[in-house]
Protein backbone atom coordinates (compact mmCIF):
# COMPACT_ATOMS: atom_id res chain seq x y z
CA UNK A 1 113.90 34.48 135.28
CA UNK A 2 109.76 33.80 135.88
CA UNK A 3 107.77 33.58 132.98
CA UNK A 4 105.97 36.91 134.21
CA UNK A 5 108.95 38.93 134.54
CA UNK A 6 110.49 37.53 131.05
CA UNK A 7 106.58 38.73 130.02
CA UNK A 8 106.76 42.70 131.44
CA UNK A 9 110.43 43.09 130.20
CA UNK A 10 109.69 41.92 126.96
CA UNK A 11 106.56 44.16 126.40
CA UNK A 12 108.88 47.17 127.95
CA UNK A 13 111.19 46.32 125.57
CA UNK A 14 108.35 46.76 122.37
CA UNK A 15 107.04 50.04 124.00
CA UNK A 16 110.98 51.28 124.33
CA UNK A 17 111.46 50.66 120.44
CA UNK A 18 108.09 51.74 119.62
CA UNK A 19 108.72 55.53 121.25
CA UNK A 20 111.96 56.01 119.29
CA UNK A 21 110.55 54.87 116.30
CA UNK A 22 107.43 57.38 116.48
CA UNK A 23 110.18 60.00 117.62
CA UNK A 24 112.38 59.30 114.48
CA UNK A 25 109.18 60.02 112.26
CA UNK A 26 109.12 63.29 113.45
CA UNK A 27 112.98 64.30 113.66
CA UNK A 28 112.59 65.06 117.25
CA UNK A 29 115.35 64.72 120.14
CA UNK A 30 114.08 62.72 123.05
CA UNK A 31 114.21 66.31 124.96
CA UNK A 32 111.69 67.32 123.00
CA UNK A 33 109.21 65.57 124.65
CA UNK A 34 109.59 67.36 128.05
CA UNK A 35 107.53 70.96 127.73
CA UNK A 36 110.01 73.08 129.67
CA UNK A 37 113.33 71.55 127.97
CA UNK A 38 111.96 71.08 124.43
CA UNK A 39 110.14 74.46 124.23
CA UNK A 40 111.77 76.05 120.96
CA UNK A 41 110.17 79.42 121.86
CA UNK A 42 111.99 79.40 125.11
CA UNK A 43 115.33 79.79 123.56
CA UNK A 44 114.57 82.21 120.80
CA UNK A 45 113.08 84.22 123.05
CA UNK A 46 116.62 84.37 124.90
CA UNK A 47 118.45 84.91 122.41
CA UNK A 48 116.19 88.24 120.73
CA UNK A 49 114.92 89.63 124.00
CA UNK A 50 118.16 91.26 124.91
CA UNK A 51 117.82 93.44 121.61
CA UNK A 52 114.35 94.06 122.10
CA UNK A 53 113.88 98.06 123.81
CA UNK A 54 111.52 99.88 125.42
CA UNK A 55 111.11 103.41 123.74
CA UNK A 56 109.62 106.64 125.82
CA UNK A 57 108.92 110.05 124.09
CA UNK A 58 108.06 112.98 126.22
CA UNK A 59 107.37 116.24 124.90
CA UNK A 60 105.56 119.56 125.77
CA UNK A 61 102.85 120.66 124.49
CA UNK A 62 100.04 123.43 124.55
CA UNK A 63 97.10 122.40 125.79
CA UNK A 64 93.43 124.64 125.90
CA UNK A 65 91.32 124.24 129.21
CA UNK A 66 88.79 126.87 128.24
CA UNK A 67 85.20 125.70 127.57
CA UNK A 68 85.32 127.41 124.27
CA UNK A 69 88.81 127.07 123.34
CA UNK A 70 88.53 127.88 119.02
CA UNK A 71 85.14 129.75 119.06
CA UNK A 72 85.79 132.63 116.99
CA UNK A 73 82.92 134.42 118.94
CA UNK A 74 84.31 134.24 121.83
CA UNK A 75 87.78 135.17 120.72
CA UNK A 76 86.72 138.19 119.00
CA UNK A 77 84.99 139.77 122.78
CA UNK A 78 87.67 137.90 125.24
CA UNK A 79 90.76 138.20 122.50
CA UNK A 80 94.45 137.36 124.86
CA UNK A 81 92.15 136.90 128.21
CA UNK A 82 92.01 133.23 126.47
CA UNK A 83 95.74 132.86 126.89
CA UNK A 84 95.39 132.01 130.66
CA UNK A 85 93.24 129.09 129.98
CA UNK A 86 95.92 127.62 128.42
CA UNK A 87 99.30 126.21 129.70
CA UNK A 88 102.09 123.87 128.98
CA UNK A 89 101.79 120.28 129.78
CA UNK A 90 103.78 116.99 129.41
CA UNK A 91 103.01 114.34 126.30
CA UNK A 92 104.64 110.74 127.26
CA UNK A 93 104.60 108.03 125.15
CA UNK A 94 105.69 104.48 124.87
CA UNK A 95 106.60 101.98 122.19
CA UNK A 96 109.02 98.92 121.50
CA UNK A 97 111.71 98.84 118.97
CA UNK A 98 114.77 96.68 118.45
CA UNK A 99 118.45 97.01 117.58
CA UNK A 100 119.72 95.99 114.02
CA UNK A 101 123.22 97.05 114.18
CA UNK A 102 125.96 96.50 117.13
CA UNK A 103 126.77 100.64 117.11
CA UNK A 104 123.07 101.26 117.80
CA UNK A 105 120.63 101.46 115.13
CA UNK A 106 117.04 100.84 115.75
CA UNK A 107 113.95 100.22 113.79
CA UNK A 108 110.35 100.97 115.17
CA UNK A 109 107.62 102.37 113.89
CA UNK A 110 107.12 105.98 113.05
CA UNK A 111 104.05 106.83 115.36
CA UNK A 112 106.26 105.72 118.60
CA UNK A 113 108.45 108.85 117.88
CA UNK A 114 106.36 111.07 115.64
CA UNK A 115 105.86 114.54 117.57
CA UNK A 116 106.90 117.79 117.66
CA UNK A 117 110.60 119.65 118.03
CA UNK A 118 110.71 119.32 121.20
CA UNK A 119 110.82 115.75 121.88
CA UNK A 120 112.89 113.73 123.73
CA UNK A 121 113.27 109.92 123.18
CA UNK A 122 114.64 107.48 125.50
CA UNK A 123 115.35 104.10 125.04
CA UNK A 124 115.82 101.34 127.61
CA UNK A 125 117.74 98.21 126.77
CA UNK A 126 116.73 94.99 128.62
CA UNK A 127 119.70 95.26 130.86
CA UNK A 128 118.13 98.46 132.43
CA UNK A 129 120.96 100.49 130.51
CA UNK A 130 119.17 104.06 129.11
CA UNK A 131 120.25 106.21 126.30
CA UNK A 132 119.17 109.37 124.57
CA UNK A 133 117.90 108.62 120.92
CA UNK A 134 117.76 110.86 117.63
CA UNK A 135 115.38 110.35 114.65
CA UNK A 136 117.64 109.06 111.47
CA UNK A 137 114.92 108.99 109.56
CA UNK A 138 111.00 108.56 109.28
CA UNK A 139 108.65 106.54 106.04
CA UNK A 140 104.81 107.85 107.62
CA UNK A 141 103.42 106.13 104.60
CA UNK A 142 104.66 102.90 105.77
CA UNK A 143 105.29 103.78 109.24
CA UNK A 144 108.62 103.01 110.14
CA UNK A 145 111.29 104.92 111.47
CA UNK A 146 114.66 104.18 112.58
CA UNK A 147 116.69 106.15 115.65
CA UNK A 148 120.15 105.72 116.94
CA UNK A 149 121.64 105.52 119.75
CA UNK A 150 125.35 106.28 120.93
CA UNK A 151 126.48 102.51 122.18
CA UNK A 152 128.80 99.82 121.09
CA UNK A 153 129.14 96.18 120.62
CA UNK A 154 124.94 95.83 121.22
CA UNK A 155 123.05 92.92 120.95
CA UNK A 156 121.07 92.64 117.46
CA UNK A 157 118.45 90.12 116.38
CA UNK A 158 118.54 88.70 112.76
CA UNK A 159 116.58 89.43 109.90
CA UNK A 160 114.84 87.01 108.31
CA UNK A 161 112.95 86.83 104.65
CA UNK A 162 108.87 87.85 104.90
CA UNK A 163 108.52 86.46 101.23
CA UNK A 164 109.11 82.60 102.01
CA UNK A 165 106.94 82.89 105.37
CA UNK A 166 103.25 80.88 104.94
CA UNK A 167 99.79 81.14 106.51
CA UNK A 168 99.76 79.04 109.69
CA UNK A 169 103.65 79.61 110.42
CA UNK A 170 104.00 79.95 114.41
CA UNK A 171 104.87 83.85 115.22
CA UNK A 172 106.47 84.98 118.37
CA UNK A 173 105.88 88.91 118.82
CA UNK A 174 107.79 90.52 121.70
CA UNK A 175 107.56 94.08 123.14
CA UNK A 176 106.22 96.67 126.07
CA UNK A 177 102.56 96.64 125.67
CA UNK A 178 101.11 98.89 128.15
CA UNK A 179 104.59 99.27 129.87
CA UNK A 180 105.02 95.92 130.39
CA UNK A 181 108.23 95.15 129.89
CA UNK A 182 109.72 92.63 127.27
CA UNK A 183 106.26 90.64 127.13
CA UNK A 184 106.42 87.58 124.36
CA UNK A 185 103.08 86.78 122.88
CA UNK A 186 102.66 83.62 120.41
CA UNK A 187 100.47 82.48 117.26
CA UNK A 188 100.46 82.28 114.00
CA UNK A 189 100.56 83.86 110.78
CA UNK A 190 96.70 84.24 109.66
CA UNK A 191 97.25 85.83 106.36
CA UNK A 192 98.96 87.85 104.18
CA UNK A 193 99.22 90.93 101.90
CA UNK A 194 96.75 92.57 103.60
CA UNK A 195 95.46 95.94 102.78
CA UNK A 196 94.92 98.79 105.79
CA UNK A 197 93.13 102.18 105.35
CA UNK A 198 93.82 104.43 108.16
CA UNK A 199 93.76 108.48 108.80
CA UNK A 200 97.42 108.28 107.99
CA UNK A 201 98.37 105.12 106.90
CA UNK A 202 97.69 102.96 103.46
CA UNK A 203 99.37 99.87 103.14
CA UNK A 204 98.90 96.57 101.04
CA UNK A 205 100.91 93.88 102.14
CA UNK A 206 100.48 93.51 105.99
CA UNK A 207 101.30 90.45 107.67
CA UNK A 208 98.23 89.67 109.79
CA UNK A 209 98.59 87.33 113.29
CA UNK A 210 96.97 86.23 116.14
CA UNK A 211 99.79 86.88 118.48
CA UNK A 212 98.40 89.56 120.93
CA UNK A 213 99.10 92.94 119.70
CA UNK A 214 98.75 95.14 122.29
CA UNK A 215 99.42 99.45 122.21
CA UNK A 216 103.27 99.84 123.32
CA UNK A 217 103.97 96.25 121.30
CA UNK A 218 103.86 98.65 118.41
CA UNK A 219 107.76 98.43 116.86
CA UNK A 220 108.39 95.51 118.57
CA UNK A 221 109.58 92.49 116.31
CA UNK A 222 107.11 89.43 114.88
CA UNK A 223 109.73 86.42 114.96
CA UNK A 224 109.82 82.67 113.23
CA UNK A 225 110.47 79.72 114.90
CA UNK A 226 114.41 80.26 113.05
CA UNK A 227 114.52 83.37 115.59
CA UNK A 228 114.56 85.54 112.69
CA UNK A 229 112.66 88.67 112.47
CA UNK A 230 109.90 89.11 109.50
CA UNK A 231 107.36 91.31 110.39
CA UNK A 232 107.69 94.40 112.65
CA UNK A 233 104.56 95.11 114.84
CA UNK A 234 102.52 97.81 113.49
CA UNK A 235 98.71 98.06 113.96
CA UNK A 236 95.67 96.48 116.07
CA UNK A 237 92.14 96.20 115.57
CA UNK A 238 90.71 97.61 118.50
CA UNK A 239 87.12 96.52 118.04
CA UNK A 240 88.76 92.94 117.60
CA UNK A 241 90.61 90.00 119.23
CA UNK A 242 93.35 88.09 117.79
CA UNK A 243 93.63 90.60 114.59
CA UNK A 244 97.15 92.36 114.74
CA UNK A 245 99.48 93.27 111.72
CA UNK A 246 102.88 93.71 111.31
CA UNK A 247 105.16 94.98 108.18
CA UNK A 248 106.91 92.43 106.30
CA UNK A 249 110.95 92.59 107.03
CA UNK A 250 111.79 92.47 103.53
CA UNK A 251 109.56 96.04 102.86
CA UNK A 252 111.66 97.37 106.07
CA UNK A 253 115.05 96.34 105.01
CA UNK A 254 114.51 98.66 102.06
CA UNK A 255 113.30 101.36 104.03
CA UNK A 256 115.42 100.83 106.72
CA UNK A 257 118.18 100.87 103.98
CA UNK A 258 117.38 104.42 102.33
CA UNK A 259 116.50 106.51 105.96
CA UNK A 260 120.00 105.58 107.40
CA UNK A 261 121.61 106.52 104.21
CA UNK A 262 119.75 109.45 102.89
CA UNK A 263 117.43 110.37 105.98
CA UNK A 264 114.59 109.82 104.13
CA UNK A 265 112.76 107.24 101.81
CA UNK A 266 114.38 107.31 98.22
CA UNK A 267 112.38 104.10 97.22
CA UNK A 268 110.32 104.51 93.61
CA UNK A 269 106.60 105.65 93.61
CA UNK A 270 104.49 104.77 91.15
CA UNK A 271 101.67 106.73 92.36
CA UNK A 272 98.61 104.22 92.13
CA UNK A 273 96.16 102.32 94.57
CA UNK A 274 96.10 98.54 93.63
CA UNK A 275 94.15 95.77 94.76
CA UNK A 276 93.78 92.22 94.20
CA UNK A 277 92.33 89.91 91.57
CA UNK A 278 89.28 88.93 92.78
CA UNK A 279 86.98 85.97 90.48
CA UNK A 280 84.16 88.42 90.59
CA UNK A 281 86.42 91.43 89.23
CA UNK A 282 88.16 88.96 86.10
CA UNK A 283 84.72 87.46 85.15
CA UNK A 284 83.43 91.48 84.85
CA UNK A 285 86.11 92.18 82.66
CA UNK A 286 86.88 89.19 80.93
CA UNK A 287 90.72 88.65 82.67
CA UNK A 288 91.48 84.88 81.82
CA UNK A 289 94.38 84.44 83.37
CA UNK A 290 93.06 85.75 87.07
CA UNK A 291 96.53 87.66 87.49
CA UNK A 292 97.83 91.17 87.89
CA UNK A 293 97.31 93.92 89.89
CA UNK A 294 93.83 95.87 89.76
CA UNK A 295 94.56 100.06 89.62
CA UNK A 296 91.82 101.27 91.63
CA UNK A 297 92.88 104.86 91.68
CA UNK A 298 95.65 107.21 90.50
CA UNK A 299 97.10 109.91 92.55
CA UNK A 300 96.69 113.06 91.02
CA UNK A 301 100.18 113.91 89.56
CA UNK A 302 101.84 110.67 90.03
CA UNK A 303 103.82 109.28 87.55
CA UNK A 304 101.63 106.75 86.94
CA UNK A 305 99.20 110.01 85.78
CA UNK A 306 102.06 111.21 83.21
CA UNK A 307 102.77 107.94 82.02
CA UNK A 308 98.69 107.44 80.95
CA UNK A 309 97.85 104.67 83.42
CA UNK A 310 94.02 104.92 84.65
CA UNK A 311 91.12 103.33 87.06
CA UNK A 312 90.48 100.07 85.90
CA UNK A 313 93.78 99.74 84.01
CA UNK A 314 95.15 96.09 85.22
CA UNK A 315 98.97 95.66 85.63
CA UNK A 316 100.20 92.44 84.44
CA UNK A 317 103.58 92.54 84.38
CA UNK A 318 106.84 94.46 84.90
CA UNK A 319 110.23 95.05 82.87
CA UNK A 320 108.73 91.82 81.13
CA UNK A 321 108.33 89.83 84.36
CA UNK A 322 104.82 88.53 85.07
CA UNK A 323 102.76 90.52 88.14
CA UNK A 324 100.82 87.61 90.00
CA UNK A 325 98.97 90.26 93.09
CA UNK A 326 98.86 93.86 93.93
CA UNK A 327 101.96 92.89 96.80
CA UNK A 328 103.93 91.73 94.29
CA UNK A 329 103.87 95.01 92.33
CA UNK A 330 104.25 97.05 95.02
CA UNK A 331 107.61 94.47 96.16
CA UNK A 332 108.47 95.29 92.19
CA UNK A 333 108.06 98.78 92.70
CA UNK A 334 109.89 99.67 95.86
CA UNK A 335 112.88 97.40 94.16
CA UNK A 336 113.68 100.47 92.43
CA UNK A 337 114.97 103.82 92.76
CA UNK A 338 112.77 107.18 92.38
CA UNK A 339 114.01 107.92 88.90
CA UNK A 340 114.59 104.59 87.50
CA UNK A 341 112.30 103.88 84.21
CA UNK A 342 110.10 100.75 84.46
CA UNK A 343 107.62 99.00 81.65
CA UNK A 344 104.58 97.85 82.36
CA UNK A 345 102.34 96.20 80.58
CA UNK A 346 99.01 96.31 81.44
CA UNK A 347 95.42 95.13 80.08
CA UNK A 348 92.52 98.26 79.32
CA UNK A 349 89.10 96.89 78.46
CA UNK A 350 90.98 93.34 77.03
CA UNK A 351 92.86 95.76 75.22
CA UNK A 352 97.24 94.90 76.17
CA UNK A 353 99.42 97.80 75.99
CA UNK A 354 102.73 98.74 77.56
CA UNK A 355 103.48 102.18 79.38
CA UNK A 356 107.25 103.41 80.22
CA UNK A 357 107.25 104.97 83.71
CA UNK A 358 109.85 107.09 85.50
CA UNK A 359 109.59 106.70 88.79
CA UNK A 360 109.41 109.29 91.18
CA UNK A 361 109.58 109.54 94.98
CA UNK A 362 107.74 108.65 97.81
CA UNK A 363 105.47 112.25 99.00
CA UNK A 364 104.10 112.26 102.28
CA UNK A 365 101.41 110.74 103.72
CA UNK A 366 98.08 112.96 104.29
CA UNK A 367 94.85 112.80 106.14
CA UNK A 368 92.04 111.37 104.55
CA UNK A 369 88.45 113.31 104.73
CA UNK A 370 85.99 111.25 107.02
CA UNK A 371 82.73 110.28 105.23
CA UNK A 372 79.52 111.44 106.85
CA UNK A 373 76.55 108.87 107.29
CA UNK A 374 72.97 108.61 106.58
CA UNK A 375 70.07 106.83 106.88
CA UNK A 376 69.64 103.69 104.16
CA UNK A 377 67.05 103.27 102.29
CA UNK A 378 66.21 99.92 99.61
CA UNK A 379 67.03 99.83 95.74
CA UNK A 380 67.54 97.00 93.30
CA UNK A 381 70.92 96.06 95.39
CA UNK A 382 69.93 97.10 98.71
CA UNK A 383 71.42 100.46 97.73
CA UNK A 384 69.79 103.95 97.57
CA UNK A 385 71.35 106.02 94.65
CA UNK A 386 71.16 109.67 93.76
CA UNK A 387 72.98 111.97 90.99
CA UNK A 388 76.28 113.56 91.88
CA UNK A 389 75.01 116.97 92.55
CA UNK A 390 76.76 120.15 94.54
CA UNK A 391 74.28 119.22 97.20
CA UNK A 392 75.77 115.81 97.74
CA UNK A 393 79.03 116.96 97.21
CA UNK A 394 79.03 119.20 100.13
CA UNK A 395 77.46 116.80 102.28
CA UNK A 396 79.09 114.17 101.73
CA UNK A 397 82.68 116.61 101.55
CA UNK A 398 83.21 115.39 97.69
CA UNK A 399 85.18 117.17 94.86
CA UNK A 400 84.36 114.12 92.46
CA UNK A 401 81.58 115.48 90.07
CA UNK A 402 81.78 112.61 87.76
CA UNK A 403 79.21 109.27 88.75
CA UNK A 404 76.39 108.50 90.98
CA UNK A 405 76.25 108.86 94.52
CA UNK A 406 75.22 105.90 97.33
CA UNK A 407 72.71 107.31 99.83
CA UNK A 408 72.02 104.74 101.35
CA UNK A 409 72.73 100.73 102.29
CA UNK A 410 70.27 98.23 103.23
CA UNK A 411 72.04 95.74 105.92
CA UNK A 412 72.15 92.01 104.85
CA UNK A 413 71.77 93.20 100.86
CA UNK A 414 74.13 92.73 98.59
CA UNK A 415 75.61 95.72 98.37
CA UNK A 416 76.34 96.10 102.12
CA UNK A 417 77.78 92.10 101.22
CA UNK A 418 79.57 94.49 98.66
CA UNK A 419 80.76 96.63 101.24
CA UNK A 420 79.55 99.78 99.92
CA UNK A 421 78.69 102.80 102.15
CA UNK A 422 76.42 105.82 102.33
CA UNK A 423 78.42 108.48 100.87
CA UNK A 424 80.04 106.45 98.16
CA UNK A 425 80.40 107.38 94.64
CA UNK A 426 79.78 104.33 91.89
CA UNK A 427 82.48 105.83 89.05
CA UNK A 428 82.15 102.33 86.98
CA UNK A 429 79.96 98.97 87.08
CA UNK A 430 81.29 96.25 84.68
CA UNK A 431 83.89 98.27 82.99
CA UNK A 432 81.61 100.79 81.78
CA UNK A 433 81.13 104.35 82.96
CA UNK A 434 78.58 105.46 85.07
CA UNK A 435 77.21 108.89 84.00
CA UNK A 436 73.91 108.60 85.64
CA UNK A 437 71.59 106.79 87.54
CA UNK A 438 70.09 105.70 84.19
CA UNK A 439 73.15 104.08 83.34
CA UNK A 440 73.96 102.18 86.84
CA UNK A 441 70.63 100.84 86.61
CA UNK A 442 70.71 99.85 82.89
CA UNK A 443 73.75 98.02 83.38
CA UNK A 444 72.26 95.88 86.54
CA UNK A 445 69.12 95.22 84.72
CA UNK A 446 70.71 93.23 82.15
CA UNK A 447 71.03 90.73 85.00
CA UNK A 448 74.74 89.62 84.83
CA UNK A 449 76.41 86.69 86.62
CA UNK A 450 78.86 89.16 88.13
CA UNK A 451 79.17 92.91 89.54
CA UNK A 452 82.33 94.72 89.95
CA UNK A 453 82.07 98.77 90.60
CA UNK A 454 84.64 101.45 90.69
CA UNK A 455 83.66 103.37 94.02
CA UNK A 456 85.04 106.34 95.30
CA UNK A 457 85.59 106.92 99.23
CA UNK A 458 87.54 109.54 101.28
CA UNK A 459 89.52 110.75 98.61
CA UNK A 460 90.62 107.00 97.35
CA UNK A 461 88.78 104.68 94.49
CA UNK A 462 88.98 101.03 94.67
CA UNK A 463 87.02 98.21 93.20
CA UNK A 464 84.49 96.02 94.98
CA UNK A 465 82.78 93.08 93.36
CA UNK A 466 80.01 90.25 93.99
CA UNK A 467 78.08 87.47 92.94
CA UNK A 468 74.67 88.14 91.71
């Protein structure tokens, strides 16, 4: 053999050894390195699609075409002639779901087949195969719903476990956005636990992902690279790009769980809007350990109201086991029946105490009073404040007549950093009530390091905090 040759098959040889070696650092086959055959989203998406559907609701409706269809004025001189501006006309809608159970069980989300009496739902599996489809049962607070089918032996996709996936996980989300059918979108986890305020929908705990979330994804499921399900598709940002979120599996399976077997959500309700820790929020109030769950309001009635839990009140742990966020008392929570007693202990003002709770159940969901805006004017924080008077009240639609109202919000300032809006009302600052202007003012005058108020908006308080 020439020198050369001995030369080019010995350096083939090094570059031979050198490519498996690299390849056994990474646990990959040799197929792996080919983009079509080593494509690990290619075969999960095989294997779920099939259980993936397409859901249609149609339904009839009512619909006004006069120019003044609920003018009392013109009602009272026209009366029944208004009847033949009106007539009956199709609603269609569309959605994804997908099938948990071989005899036909399917999860989506609530608003896919939320509408009146008369609706009809149709679902379409992925071999073109339609069937009729009843509501089991509906959660609008988290909205979910599951509907049934009348099939056998159907193709299901595995659930997986929400609590174990991380930020920067790949995601695979799969459904019929705008009709289009079984469309597979791809990225990543970019957070979690996060908190959504909508007309009809609040929710702490979302998955967020870049996968494209589009309208008619919505039910569709948000898969792991194990081709397990752990999110299902819920809610866009339509201002946005890349900001979808979908509800964890393991919040599902529990709702999922009671609406089959009781038709409706028998879950425990505390009754209270938490938050999370932020620095900010445990330097105001002197929480060391930076744990716990933050009660930023209490629903009227709740059990959390009986029990004597308040605004402010900061849940640290439950039945003795330690709360470290907001989502993992609401996890806690929803572990339990409606009528099951829990502890918790919680920290007022430094103070610890514990509170015994009996649980009750899950009410419906209701629609939140929009605030109106006005113009901003500057104050020490950027913020324009005024006392809580029946003036304000009205305009702003307010029953609150306890603290201060914001009239206005200087962009860039720190308050709008805050995220404080006209129409606002400042209940606390620091931990201390607010009974007047006076008072809000007193309390940022003495300069301190951090702010943390206790705001009231559309019916809801919550806490939001800064650096000063």
């Amino acid at each position: 053999m020439k020198r050369s040759t001995r030369i080019i098959a010995s350096r083939f040889s090094v570059f031979i050894l050198s490519a498996a070696f690299v390849l056994s650092l990474f646990h990959l086959p040799a197929a792996a390195q080919d983009v079509f055959t080593g494509n690990p989203i290619t075969k999960i998406v095989k294997e779920a699609s099939p259980a993936v559907v397409n859901i249609d609701t149609e339904a009839v409706v009512k619909r006004s075409f006069s120019p003044f269809p609920d003018d009392p004025f013109f009602r009272e001189f026209f009366g029944e002639r208004f009847e033949g501006f009106s007539r009956e006309v199709p609603m269609r809608g569309k959605g994804s779901g997908f099938i948990v159970t071989e005899d036909g069980y399917i999860l989506t989300n609530n608003h896919v087949v939320d509408g009146p009496e008369n609706m009809t739902i149709e679902v379409t599996l992925s071999d073109g195969r339609t069937f009729p489809a009843k509501v089991v049962g509906k959660d609008p607070s988290y909205d979910l719903a599951v509907i049934k089918i009348e099939a056998e032996k159907l193709p299901t996709v595995p659930m997986g476990d929400s609590d174990r996936t991380e930020v920067g996980e790949w995601v695979i989300a799969i459904g019929n956005p705008y009709g289009f059918e079984s469309s597979v979108t791809v990225g990543v986890v970019s957070a979690k636990n996060r908190s959504v305020r909508a007309r009809n929908l609040n929710f702490d705990g979302f998955i967020q992902t870049d996968a494209a979330i589009n309208p008619g994804n919505s039910g569709g499921p948000l898969l792991g690279l194990d081709g397990q399900v752990i999110g299902i598709n819920t809610a866009i940002v339509p201002y946005a790009q890349g900001i979808g979120f979908a509800v964890p599996i393991n919040m599902a399976k529990q709702i999922m769980d009671d609406l089959i077997e009781f038709g409706k959500v028998n879950r425990g309700w505390l009754g209270v809007y938490v938050q999370p820790m932020t620095r900010e929020f445990a330097s105001a109030y002197g929480i060391e350990s930076g744990e716990g769950a933050i009660v930023g309001d209490v629903v009227k009635g709740s059990p959390a109201e009986k029990a004597g839990i308040a605004r402010g009140d900061v849940i640290t742990a439950m039945d003795g086991r330690k709360i470290k966020d907001h989502a993992d008392l609401i996890v806690g929570i929803r572990q339990n029946l409606a009528g099951e007693k829990v502890e918790l202990t919680i920290l007022r003002k430094g103070a610890e105490m514990k509170k015994s709770v009996t649980l009750g159940s899950i009410p419906s969901a209701e629609a939140e009073v929009p605030v109106k805006e006005e113009s901003a004017s500057l104050a020490k924080l950027g913020i324009s404040i005024s006392p809580n008077t029946q003036e304000l009240r009205e305009k702003f639609g307010v029953e609150e007549t306890a603290g201060v109202f914001v009239t206005g919000v200087l962009p860039g300032s720190t308050g709008h950093r805050m995220g404080l809006r006209e129409g606002d009302v400042v209940l606390e600052v620091n931990g201390e009530t607010v009974t007047d202007v006076a008072k809000l003012d007193g309390v940022i005058s003495g300069e301190p390091k951090t702010i943390a108020m206790l705001i009231l908006r559309e019916g809801r308080s919550f806490y939001v905090s800064a650096n000063l």
